[in-house]
Protein backbone atom coordinates (compact mmCIF):
# COMPACT_ATOMS: atom_id res chain seq x y z
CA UNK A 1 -29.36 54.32 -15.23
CA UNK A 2 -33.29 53.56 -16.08
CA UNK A 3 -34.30 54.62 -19.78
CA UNK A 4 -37.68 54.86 -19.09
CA UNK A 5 -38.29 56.37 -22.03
CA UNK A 6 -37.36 52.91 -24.20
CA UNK A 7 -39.94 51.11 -22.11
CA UNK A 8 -42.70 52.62 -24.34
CA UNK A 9 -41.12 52.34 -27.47
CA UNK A 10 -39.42 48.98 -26.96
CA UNK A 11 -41.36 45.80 -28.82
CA UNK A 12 -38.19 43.44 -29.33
CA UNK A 13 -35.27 42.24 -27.24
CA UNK A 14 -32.86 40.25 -29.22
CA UNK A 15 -29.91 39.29 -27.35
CA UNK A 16 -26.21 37.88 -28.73
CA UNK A 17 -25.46 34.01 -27.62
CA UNK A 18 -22.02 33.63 -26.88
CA UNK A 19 -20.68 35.61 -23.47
CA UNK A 20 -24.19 37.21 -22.95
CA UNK A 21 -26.53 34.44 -22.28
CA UNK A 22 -24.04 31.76 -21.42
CA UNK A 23 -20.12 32.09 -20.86
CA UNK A 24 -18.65 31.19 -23.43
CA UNK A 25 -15.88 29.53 -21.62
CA UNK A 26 -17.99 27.22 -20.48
CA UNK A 27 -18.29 25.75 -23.89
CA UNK A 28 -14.69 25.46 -24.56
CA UNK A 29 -14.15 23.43 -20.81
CA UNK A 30 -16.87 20.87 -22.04
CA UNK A 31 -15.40 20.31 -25.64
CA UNK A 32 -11.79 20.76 -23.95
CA UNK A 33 -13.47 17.73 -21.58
CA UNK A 34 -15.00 15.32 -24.52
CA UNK A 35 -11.45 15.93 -26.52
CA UNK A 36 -9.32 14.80 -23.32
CA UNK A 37 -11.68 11.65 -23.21
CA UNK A 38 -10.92 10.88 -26.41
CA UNK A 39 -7.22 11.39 -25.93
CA UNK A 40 -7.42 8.99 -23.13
CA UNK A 41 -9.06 6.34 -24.86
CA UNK A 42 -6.72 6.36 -28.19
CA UNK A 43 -3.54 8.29 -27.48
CA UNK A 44 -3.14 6.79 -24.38
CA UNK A 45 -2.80 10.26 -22.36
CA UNK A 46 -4.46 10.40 -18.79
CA UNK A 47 -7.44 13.14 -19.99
CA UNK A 48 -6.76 15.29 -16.94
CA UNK A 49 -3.41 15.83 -18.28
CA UNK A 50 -4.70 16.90 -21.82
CA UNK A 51 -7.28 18.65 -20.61
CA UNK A 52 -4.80 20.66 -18.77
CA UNK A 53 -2.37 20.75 -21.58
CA UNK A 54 -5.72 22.12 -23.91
CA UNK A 55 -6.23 24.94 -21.31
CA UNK A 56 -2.69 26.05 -20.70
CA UNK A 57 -2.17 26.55 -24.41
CA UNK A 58 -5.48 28.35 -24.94
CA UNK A 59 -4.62 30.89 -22.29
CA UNK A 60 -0.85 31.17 -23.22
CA UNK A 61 -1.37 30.78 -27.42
CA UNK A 62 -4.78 32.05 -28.10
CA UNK A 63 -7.56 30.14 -29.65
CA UNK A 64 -6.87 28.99 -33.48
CA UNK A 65 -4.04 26.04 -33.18
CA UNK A 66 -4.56 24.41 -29.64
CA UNK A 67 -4.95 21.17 -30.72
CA UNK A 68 -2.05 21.48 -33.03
CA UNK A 69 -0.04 22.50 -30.33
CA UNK A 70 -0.67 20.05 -27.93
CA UNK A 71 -0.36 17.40 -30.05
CA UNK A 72 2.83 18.26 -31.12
CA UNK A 73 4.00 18.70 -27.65
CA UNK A 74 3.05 14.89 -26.74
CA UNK A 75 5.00 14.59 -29.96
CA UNK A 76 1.71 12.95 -31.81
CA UNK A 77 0.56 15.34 -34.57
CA UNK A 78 -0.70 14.62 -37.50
CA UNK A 79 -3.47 16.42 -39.42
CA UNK A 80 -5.67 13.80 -39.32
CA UNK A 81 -5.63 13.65 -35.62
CA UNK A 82 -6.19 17.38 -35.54
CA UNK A 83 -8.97 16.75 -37.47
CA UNK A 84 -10.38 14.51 -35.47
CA UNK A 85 -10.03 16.21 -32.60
CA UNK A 86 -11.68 19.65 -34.09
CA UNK A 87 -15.06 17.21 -34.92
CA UNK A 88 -15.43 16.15 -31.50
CA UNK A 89 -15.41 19.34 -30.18
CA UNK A 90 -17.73 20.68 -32.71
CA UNK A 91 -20.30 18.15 -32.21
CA UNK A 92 -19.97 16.85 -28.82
CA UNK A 93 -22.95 17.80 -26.35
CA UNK A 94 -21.96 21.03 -24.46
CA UNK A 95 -22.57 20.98 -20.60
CA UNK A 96 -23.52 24.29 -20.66
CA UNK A 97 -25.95 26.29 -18.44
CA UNK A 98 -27.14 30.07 -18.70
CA UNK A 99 -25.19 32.71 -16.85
CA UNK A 100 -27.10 33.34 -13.23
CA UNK A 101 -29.83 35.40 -13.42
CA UNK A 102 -30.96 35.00 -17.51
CA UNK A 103 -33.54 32.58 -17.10
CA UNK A 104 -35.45 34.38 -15.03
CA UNK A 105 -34.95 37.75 -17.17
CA UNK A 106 -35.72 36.23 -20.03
CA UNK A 107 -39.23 34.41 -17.84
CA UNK A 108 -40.01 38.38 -17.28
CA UNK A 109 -39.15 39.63 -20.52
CA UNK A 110 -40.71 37.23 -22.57
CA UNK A 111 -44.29 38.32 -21.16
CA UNK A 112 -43.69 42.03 -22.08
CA UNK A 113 -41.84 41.78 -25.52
CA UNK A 114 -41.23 39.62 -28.72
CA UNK A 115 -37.17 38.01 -27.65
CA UNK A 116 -34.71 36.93 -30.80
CA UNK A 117 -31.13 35.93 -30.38
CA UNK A 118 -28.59 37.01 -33.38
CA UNK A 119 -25.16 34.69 -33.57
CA UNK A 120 -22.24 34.22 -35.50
CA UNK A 121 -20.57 30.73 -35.97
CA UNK A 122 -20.86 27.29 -37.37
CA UNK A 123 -24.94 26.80 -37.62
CA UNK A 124 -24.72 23.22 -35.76
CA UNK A 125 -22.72 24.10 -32.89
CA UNK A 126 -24.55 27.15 -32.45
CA UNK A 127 -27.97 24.97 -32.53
CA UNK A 128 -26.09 22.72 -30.37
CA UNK A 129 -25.59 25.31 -27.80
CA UNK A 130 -28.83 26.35 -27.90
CA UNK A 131 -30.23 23.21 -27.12
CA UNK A 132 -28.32 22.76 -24.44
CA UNK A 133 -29.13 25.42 -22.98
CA UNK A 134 -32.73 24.53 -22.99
CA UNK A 135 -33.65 28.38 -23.90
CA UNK A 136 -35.64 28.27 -27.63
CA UNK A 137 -38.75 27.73 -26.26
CA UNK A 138 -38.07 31.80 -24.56
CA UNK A 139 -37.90 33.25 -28.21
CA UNK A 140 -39.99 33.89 -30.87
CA UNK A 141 -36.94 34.20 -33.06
CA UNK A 142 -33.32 32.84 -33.47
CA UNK A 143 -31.23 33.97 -36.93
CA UNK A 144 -28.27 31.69 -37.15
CA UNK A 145 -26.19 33.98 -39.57
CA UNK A 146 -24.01 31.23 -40.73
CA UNK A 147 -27.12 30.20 -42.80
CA UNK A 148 -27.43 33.37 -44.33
CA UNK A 149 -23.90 32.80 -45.28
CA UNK A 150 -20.22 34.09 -43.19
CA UNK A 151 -20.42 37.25 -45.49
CA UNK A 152 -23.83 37.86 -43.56
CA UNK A 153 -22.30 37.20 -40.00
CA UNK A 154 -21.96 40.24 -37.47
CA UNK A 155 -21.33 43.31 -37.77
CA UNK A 156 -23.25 43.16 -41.65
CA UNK A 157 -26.44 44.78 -41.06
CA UNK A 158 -28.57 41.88 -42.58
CA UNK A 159 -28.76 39.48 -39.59
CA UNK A 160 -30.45 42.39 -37.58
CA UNK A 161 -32.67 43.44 -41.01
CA UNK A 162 -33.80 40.06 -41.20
CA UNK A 163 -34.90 39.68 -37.60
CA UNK A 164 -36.88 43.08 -37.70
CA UNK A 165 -38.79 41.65 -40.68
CA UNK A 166 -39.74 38.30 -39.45
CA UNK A 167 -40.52 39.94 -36.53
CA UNK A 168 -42.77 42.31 -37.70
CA UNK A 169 -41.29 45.20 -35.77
CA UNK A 170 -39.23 48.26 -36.90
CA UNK A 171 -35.17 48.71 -35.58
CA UNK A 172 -36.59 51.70 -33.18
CA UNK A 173 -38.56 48.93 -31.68
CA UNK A 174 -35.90 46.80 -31.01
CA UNK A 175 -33.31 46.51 -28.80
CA UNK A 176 -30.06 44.87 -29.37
CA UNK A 177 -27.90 43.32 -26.54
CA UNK A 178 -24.40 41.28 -26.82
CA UNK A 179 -20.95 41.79 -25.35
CA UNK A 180 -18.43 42.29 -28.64
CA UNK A 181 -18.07 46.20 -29.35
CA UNK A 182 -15.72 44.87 -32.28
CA UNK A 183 -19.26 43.82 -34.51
CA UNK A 184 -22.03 43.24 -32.10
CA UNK A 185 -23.66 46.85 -32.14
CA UNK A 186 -22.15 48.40 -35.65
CA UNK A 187 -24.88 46.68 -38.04
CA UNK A 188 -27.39 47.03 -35.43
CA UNK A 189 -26.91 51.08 -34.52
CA UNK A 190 -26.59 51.89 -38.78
CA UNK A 191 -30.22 50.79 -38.73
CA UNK A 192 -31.57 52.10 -35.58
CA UNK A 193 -31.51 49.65 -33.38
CA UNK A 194 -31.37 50.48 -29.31
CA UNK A 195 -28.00 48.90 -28.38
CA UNK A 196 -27.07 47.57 -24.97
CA UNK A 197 -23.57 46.09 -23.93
CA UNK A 198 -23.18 43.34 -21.40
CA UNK A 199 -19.44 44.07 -19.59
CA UNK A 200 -18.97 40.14 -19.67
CA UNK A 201 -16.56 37.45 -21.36
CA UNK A 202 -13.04 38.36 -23.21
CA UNK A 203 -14.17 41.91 -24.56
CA UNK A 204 -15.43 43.11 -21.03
CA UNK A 205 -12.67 45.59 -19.94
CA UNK A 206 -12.34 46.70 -23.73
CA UNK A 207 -13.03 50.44 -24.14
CA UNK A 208 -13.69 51.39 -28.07
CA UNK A 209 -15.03 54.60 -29.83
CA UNK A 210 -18.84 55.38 -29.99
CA UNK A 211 -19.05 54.20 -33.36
CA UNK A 212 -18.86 50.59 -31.80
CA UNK A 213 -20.19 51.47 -28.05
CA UNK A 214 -23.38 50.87 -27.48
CA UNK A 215 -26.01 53.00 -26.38
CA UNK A 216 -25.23 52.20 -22.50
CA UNK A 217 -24.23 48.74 -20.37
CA UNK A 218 -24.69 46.33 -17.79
CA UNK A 219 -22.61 43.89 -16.04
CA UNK A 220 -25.46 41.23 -15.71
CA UNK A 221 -28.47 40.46 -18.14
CA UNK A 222 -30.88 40.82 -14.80
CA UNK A 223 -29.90 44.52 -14.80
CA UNK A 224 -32.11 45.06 -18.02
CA UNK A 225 -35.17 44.67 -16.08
CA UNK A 226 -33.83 47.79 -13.41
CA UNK A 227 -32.39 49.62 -16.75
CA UNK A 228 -36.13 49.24 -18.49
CA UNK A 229 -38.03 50.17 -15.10
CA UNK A 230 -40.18 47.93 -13.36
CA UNK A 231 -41.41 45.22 -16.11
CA UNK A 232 -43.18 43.65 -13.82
CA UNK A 233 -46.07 46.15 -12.94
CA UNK A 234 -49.08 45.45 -14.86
């Protein structure tokens, strides 16, 4: 599908962080990885095993209380531990890469429109993540909601207000791309922003009502530039 009619119209692409730029599992491996070290080095637990125990909860239990499980299971728990254990994942430096395809996108993109990136979660591992992935010098604009507070994280509309203004640009200017139908388009479509939805990470086989669809999707960021036409002629 080409909208060649947003080509035209289009002045800003912001884009969601987690599962659209990067995968987000990626992120969880490496902090999975620096926690196992740890375990190795003070528990005494050979880190391949832990790492394995880490993932084989995560997939089995859900994310919330792997650490507490696995701990438990060695029969070591204690808060303090857990803790512990919750820091070094926080703040240990992701290995981390963007998806194939997105830095070139973003390389063609970024000489035909203004770029932002919206996201949700703790503000230092988010700035973390973006470091790592060696992608802030691409955009004009990154709005870490957590500093505007967790009652301002997706799907409020303030995140996406807040980017329009700083931007200079209005929402049927903008175009908003992420992967979560559960809050990444909501705050962005009451506004009139352009939504696109990236079939990629937990929420990619997910089918939801239009009130939370976006406007159309893609299963990899590169297809924007065939969905927008041909950026590249002058």
């Amino acid at each position: 599908m080409k909208l060649r009619n947003w080509k035209n119209s289009v002045k800003a692409i912001i884009f969601d962080l987690d599962d659209t730029i990067y995968e987000e599992t990626k992120f969880v491996e490496s902090g999975f990885r620096a926690v196992s070290s740890y375990a190795e080095k003070q528990l005494g637990i050979g880190k391949k095993k832990f790492f394995g125990a880490l993932k084989n909860s995560l997939e089995k239990d859900g994310r919330g209380h792997t650490f507490d499980i696995v701990l438990k299971n060695y029969n070591c728990y204690n808060k303090g531990l857990v803790n512990k254990l919750v820091r070094i994942y926080r703040t240990h430096k992701p290995k981390i890469k963007p998806s194939p395809g997105v830095m070139t996108t973003l390389q063609i993109l970024k000489n035909k429109f203004l770029l932002g990136i919206i996201t949700d979660g703790m503000g230092s591992v988010q700035r973390n993540k973006v470091k790592s992935l060696n992608i802030e010098k691409l955009f004009d604009l990154i709005v870490y909601s957590d500093d505007l507070g967790k009652d301002n994280y997706k799907p409020n509309k303030y995140p996406y207000e807040k980017m329009l203004k700083q931007l200079g640009v209005s929402a049927k200017e903008a175009i908003y791309v992420g992967d979560n139908p559960y809050k990444d388009f909501i705050g962005a479509k009451k506004i009139g922003f352009k939504t696109i939805r990236v079939l990629k990470g937990q929420y990619k086989n997910i089918k939801i009502d239009k009130d939370h669809e976006a406007d159309c999707s893609i299963k990899k960021i590169n297809e924007l530039l065939e969905l927008l036409g041909n950026l590249t002629d002058k």
